[in-house]
PDB file of N, CA and C in Angstrom:
ATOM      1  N   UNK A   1      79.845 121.286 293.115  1.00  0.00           N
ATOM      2  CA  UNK A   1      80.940 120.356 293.338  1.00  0.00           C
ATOM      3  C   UNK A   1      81.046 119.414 292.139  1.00  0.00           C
ATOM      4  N   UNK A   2      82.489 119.284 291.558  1.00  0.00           N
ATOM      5  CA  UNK A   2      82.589 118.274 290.572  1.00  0.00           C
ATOM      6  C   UNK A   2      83.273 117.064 290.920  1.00  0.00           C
ATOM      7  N   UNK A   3      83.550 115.714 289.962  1.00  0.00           N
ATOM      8  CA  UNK A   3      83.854 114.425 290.380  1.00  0.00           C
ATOM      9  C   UNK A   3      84.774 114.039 288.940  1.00  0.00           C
ATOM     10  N   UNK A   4      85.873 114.170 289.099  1.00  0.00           N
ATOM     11  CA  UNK A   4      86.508 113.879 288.571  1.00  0.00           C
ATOM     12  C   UNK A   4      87.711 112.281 288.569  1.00  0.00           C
ATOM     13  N   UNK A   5      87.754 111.957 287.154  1.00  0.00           N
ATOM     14  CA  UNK A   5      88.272 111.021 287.046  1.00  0.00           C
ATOM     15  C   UNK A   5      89.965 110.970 286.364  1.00  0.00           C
ATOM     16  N   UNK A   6      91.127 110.450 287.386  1.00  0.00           N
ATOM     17  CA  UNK A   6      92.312 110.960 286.903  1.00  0.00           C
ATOM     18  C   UNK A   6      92.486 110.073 286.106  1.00  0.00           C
ATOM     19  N   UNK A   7      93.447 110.127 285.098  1.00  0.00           N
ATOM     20  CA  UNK A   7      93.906 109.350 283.889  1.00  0.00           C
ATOM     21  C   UNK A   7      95.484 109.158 283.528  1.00  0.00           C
ATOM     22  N   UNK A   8      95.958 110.145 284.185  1.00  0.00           N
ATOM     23  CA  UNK A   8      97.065 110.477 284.200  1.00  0.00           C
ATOM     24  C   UNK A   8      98.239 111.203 285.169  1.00  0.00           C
ATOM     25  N   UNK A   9      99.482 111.220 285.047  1.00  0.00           N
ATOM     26  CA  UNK A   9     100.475 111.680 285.987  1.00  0.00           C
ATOM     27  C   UNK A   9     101.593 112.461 285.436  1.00  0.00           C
ATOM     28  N   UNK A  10     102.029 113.623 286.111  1.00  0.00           N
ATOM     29  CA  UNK A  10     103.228 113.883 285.771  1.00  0.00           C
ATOM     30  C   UNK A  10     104.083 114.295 286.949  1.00  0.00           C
ATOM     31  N   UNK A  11     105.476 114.009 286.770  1.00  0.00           N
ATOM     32  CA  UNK A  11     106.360 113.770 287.723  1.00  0.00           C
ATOM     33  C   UNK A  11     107.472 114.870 286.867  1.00  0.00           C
ATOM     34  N   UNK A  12     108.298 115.732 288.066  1.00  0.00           N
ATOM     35  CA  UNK A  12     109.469 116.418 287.922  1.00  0.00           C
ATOM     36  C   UNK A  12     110.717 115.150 287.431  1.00  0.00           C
ATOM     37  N   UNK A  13     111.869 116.245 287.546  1.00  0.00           N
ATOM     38  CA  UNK A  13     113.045 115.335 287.195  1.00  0.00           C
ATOM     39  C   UNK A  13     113.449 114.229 289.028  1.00  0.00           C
ATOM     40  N   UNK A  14     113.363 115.033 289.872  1.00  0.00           N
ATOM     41  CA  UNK A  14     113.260 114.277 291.070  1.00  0.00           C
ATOM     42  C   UNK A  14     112.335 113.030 290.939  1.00  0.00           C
ATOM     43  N   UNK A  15     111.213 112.678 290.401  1.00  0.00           N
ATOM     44  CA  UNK A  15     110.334 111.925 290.559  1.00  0.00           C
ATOM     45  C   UNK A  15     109.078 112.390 291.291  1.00  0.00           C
ATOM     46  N   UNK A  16     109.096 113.840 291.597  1.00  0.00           N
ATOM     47  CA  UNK A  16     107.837 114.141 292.910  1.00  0.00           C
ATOM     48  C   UNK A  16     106.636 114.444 291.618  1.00  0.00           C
ATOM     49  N   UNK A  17     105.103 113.891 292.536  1.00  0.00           N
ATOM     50  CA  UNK A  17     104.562 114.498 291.876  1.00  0.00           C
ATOM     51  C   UNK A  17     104.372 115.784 291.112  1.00  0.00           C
ATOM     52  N   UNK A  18     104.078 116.270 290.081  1.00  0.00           N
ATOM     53  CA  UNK A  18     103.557 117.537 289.937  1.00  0.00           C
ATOM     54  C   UNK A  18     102.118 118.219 289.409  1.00  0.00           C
ATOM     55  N   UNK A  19     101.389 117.725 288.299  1.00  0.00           N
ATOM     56  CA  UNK A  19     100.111 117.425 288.104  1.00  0.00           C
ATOM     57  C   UNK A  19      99.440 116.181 287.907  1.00  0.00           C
ATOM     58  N   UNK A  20      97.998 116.263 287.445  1.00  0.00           N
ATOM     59  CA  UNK A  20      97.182 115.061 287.253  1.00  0.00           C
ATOM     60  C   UNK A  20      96.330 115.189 285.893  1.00  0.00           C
ATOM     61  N   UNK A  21      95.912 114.765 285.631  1.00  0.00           N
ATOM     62  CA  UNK A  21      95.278 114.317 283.691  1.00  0.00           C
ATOM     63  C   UNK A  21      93.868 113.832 284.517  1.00  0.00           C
ATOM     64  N   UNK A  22      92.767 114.398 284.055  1.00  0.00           N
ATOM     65  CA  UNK A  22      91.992 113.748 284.245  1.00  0.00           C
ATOM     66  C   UNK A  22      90.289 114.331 283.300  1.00  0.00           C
ATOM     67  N   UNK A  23      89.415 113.625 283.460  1.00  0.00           N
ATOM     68  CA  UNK A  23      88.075 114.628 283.237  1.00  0.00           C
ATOM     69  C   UNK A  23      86.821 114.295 284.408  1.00  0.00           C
ATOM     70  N   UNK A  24      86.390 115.559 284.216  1.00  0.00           N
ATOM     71  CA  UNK A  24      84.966 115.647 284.658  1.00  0.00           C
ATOM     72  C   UNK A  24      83.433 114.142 284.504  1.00  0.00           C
ATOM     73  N   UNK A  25      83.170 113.865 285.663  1.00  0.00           N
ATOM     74  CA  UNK A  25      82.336 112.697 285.331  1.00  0.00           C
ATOM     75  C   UNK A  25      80.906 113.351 285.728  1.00  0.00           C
ATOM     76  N   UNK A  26      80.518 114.713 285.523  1.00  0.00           N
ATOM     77  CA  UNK A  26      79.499 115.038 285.429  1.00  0.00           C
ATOM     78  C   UNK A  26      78.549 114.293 286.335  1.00  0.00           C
ATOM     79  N   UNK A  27      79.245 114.323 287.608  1.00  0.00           N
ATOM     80  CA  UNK A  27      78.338 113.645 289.179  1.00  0.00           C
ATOM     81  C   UNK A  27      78.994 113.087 289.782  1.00  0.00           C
ATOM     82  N   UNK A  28      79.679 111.472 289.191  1.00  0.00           N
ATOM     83  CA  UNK A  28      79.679 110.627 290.119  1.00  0.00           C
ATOM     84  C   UNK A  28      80.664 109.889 289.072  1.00  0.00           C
ATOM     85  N   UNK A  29      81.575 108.903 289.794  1.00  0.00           N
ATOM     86  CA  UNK A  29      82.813 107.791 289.193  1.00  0.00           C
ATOM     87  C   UNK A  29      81.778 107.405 288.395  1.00  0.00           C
ATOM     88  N   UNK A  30      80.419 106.618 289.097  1.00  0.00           N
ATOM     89  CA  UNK A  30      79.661 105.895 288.219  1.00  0.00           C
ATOM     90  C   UNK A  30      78.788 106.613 286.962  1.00  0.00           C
ATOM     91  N   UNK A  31      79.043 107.384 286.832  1.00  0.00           N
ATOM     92  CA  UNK A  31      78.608 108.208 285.577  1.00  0.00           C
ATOM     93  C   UNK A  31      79.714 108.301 284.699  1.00  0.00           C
ATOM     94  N   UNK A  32      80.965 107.142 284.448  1.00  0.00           N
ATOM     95  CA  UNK A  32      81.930 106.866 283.257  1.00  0.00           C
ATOM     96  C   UNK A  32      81.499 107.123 282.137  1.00  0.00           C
ATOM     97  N   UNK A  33      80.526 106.518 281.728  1.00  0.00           N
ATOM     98  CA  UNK A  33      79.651 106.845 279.852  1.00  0.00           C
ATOM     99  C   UNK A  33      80.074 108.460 280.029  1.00  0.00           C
ATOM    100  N   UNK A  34      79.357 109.017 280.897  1.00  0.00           N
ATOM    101  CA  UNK A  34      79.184 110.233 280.650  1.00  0.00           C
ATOM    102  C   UNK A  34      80.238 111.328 280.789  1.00  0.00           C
ATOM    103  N   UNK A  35      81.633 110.812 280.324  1.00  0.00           N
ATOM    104  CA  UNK A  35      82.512 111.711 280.665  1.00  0.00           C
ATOM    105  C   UNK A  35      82.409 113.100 279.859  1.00  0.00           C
ATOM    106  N   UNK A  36      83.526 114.504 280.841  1.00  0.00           N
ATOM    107  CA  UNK A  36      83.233 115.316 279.975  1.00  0.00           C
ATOM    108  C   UNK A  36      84.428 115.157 278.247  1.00  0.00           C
ATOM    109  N   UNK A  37      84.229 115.585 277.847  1.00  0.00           N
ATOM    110  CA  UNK A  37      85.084 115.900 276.445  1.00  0.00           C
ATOM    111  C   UNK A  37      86.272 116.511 276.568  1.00  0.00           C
ATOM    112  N   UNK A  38      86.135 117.050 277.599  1.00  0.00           N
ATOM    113  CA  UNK A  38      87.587 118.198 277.658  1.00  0.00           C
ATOM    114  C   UNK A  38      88.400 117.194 279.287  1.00  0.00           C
ATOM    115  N   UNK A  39      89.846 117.496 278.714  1.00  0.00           N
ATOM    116  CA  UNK A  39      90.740 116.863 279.599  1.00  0.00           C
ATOM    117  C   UNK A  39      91.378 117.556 280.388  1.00  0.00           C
ATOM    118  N   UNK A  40      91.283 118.036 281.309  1.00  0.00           N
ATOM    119  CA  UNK A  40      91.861 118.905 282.207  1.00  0.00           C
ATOM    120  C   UNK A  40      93.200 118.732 283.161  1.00  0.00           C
ATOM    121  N   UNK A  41      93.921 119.276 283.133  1.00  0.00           N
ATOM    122  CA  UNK A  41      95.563 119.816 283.814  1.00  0.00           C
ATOM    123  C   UNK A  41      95.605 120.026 284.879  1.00  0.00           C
ATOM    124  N   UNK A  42      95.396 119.451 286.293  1.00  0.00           N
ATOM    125  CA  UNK A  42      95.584 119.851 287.708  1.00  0.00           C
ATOM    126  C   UNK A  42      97.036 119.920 288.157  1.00  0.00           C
ATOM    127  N   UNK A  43      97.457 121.192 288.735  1.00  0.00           N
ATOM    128  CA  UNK A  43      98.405 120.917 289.611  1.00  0.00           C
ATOM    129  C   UNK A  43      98.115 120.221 290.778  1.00  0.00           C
ATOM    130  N   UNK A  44      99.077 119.297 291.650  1.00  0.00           N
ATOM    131  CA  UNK A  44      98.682 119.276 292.811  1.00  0.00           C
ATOM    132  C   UNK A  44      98.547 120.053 293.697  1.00  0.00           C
ATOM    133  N   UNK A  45      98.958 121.444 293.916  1.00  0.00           N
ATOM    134  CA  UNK A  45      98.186 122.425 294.452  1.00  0.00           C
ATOM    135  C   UNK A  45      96.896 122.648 294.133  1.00  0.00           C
ATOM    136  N   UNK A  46      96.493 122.576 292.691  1.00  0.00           N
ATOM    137  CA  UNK A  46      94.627 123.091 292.420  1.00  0.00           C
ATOM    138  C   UNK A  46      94.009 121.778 293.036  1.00  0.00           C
ATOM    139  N   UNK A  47      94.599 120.619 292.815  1.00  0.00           N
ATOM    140  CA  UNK A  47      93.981 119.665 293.457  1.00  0.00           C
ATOM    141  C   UNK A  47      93.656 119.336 294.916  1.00  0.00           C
ATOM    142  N   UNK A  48      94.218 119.980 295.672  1.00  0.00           N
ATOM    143  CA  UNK A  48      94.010 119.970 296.979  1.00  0.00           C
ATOM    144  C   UNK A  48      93.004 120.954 297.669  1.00  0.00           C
ATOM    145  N   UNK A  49      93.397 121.803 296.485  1.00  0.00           N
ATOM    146  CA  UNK A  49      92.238 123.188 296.649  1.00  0.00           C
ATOM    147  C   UNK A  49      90.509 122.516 296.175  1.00  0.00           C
ATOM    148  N   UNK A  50      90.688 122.005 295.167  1.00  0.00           N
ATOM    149  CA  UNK A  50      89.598 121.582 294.730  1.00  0.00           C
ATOM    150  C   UNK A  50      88.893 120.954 295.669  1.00  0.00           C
ATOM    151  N   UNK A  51      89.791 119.711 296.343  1.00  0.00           N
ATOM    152  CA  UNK A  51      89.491 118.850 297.103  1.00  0.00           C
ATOM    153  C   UNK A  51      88.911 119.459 298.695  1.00  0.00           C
ATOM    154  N   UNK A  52      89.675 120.261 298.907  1.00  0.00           N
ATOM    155  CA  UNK A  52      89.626 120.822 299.891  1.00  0.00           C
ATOM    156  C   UNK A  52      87.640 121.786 299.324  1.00  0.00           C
ATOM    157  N   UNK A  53      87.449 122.532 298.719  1.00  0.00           N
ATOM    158  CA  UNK A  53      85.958 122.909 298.253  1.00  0.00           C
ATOM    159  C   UNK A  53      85.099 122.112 298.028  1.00  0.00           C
ATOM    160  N   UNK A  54      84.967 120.241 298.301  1.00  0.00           N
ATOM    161  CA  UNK A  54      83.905 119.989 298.317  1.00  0.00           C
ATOM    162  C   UNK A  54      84.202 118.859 296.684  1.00  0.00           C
ATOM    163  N   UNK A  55      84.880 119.096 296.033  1.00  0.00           N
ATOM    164  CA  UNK A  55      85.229 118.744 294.817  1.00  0.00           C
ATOM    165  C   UNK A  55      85.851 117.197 295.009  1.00  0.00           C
ATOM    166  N   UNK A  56      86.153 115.845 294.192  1.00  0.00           N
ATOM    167  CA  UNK A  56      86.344 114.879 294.584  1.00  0.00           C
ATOM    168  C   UNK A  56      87.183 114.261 293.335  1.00  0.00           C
ATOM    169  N   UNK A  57      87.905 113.870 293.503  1.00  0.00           N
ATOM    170  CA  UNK A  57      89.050 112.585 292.239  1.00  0.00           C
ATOM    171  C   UNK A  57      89.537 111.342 292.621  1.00  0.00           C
ATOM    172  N   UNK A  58      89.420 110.025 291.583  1.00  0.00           N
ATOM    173  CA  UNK A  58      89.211 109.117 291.411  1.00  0.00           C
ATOM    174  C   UNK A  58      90.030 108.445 290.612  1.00  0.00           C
ATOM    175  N   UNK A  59      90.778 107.547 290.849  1.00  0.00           N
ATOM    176  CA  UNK A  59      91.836 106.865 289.729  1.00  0.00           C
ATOM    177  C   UNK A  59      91.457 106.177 289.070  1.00  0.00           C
ATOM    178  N   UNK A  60      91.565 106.154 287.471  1.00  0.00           N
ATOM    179  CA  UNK A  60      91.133 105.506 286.785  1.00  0.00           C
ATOM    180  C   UNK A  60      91.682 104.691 286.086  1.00  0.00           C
ATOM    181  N   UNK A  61      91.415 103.767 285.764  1.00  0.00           N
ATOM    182  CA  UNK A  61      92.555 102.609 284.532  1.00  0.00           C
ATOM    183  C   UNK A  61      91.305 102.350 283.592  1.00  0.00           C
ATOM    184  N   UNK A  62      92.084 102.117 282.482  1.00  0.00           N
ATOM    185  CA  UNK A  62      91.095 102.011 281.320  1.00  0.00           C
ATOM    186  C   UNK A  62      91.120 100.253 281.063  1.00  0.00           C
ATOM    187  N   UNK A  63      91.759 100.064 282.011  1.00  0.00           N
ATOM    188  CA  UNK A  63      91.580  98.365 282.134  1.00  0.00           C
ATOM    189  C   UNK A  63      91.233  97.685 283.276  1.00  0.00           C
ATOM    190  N   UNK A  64      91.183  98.800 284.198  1.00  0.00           N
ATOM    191  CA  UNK A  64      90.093  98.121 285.290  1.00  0.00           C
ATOM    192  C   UNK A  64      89.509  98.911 286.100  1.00  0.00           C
ATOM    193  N   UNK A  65      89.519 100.132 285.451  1.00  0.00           N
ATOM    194  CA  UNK A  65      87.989 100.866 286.081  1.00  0.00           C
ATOM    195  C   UNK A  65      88.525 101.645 287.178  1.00  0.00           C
ATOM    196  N   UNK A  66      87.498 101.921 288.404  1.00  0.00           N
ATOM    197  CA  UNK A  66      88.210 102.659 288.992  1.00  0.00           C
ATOM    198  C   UNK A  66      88.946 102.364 290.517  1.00  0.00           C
ATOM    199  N   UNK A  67      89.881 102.937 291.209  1.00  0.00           N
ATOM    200  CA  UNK A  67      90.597 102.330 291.737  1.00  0.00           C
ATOM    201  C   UNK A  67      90.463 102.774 292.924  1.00  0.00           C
ATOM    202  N   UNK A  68      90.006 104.019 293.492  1.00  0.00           N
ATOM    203  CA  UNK A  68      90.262 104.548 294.741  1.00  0.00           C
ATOM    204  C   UNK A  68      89.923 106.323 294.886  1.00  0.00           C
ATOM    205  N   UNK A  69      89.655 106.803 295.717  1.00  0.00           N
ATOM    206  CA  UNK A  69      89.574 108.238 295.604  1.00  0.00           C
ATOM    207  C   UNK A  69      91.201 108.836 296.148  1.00  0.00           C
ATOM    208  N   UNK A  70      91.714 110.096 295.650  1.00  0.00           N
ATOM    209  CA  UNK A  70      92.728 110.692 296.018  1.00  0.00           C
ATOM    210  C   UNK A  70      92.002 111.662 297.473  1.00  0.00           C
ATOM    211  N   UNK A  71      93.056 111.373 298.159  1.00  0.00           N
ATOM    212  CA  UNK A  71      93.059 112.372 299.490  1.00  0.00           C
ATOM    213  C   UNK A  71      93.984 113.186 299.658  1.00  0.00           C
ATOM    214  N   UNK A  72      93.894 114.507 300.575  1.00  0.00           N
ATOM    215  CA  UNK A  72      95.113 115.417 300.832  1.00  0.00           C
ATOM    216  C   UNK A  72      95.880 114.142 302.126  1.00  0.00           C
ATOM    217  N   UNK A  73      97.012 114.365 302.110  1.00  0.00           N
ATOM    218  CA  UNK A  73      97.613 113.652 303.042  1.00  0.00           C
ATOM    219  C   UNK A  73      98.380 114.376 304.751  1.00  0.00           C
ATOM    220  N   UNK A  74      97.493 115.716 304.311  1.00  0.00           N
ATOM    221  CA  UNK A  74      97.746 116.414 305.626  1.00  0.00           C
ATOM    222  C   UNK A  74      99.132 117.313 305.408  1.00  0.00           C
ATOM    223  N   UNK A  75      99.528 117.025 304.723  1.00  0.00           N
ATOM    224  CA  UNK A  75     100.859 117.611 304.837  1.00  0.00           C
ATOM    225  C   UNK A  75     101.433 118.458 303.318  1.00  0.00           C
ATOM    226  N   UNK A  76     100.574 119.279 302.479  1.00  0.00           N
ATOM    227  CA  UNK A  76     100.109 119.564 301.367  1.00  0.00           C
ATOM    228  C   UNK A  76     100.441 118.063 300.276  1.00  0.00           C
ATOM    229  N   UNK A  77     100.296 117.602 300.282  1.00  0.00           N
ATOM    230  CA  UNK A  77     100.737 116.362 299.297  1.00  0.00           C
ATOM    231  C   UNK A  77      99.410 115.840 299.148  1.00  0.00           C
ATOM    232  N   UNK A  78      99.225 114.839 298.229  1.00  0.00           N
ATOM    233  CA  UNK A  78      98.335 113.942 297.708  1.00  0.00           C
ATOM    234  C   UNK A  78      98.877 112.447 298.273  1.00  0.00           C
ATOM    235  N   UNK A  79      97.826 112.003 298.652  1.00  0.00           N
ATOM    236  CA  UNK A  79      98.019 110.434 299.156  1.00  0.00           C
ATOM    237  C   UNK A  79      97.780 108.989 298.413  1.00  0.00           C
ATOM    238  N   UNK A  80      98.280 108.444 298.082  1.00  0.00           N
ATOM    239  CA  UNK A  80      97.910 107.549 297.142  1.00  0.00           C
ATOM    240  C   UNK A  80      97.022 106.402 297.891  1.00  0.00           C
ATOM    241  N   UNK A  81      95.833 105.877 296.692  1.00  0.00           N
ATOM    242  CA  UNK A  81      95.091 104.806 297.404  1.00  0.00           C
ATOM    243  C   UNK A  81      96.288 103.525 297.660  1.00  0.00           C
ATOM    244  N   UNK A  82      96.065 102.768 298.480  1.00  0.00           N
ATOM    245  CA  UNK A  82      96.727 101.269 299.115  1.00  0.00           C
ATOM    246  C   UNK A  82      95.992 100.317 298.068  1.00  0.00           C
ATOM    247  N   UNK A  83      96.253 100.449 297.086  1.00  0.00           N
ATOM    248  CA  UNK A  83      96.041  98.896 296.317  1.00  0.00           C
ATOM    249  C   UNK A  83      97.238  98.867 295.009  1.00  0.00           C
ATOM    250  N   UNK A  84      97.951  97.779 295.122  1.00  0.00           N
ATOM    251  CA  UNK A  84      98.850  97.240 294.936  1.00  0.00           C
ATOM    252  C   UNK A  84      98.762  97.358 293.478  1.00  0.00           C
ATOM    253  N   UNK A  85      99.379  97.860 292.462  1.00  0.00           N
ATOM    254  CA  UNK A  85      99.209  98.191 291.008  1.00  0.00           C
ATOM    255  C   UNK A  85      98.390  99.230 290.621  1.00  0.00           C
ATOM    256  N   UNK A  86      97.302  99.866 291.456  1.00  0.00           N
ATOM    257  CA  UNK A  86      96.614 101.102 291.161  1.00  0.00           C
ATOM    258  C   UNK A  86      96.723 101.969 291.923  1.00  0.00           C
ATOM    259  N   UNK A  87      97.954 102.516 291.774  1.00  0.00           N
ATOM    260  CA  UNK A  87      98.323 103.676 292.709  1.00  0.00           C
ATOM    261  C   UNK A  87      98.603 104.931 291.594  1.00  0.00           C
ATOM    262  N   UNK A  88      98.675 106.340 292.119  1.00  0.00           N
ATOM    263  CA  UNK A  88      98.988 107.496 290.904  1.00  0.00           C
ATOM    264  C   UNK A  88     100.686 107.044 290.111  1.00  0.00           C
ATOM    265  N   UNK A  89     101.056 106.273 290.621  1.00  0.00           N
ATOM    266  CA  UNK A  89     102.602 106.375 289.755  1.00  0.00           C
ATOM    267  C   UNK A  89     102.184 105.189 289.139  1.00  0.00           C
ATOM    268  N   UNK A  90     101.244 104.586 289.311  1.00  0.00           N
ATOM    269  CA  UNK A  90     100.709 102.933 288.158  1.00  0.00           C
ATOM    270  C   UNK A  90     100.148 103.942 286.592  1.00  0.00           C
ATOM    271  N   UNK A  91     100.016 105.194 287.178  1.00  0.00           N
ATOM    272  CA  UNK A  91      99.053 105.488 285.820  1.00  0.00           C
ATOM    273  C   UNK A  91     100.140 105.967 284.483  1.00  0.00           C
ATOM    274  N   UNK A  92      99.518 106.022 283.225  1.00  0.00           N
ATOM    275  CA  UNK A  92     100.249 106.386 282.122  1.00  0.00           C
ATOM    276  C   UNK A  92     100.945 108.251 282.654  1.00  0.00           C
ATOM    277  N   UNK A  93     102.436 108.459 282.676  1.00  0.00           N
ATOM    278  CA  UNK A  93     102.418 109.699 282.025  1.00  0.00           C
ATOM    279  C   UNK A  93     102.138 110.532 281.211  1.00  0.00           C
ATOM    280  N   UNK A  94     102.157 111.935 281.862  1.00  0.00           N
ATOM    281  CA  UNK A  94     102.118 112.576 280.421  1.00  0.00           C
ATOM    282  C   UNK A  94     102.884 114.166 280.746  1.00  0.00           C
TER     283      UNK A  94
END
């Protein structure tokens, strides 16, 4: 199982999600120093899959750390954490 940290968002022309930017924290949120090197491309489909195997993601801001874990929201979608400025549409596109 891996622990990944998102960094990023991308949105269709509608505005709906479509993937996530993120890397590997080689354990745990709190293992930041130790990120991996390589930046990886989730759809929100692989992400739910992932999530769904045991696998875990984490929002990150490079100005205040981390924010919340992502959940499936039951309904194939991704759920955003409840804190007010660190939500997945707070993060940089790409």
């Amino acid at each position: 199982m891996a622990t990944y940290v998102v960094t990023a968002a991308r949105y269709d022309e509608d505005l709906k999600l479509v993937a996530l930017q993120g890397q590997e924290t080689h354990g745990s949120p709190a293992a930041l120093p130790e990120l991996s090197e390589e930046i990886h491309e989730f759809t929100v489909r692989e992400v739910l899959g992932l999530i769904g195997s045991g696998n875990s993601f984490h929002l990150f801001f490079p100005s205040g750390g981390l924010a919340g874990s992502i959940v499936p929201n039951g309904n194939g979608l991704i759920e955003d954490p409840c804190i007010e400025g660190r939500r997945i549409s707070d993060l940089p596109h790409f």
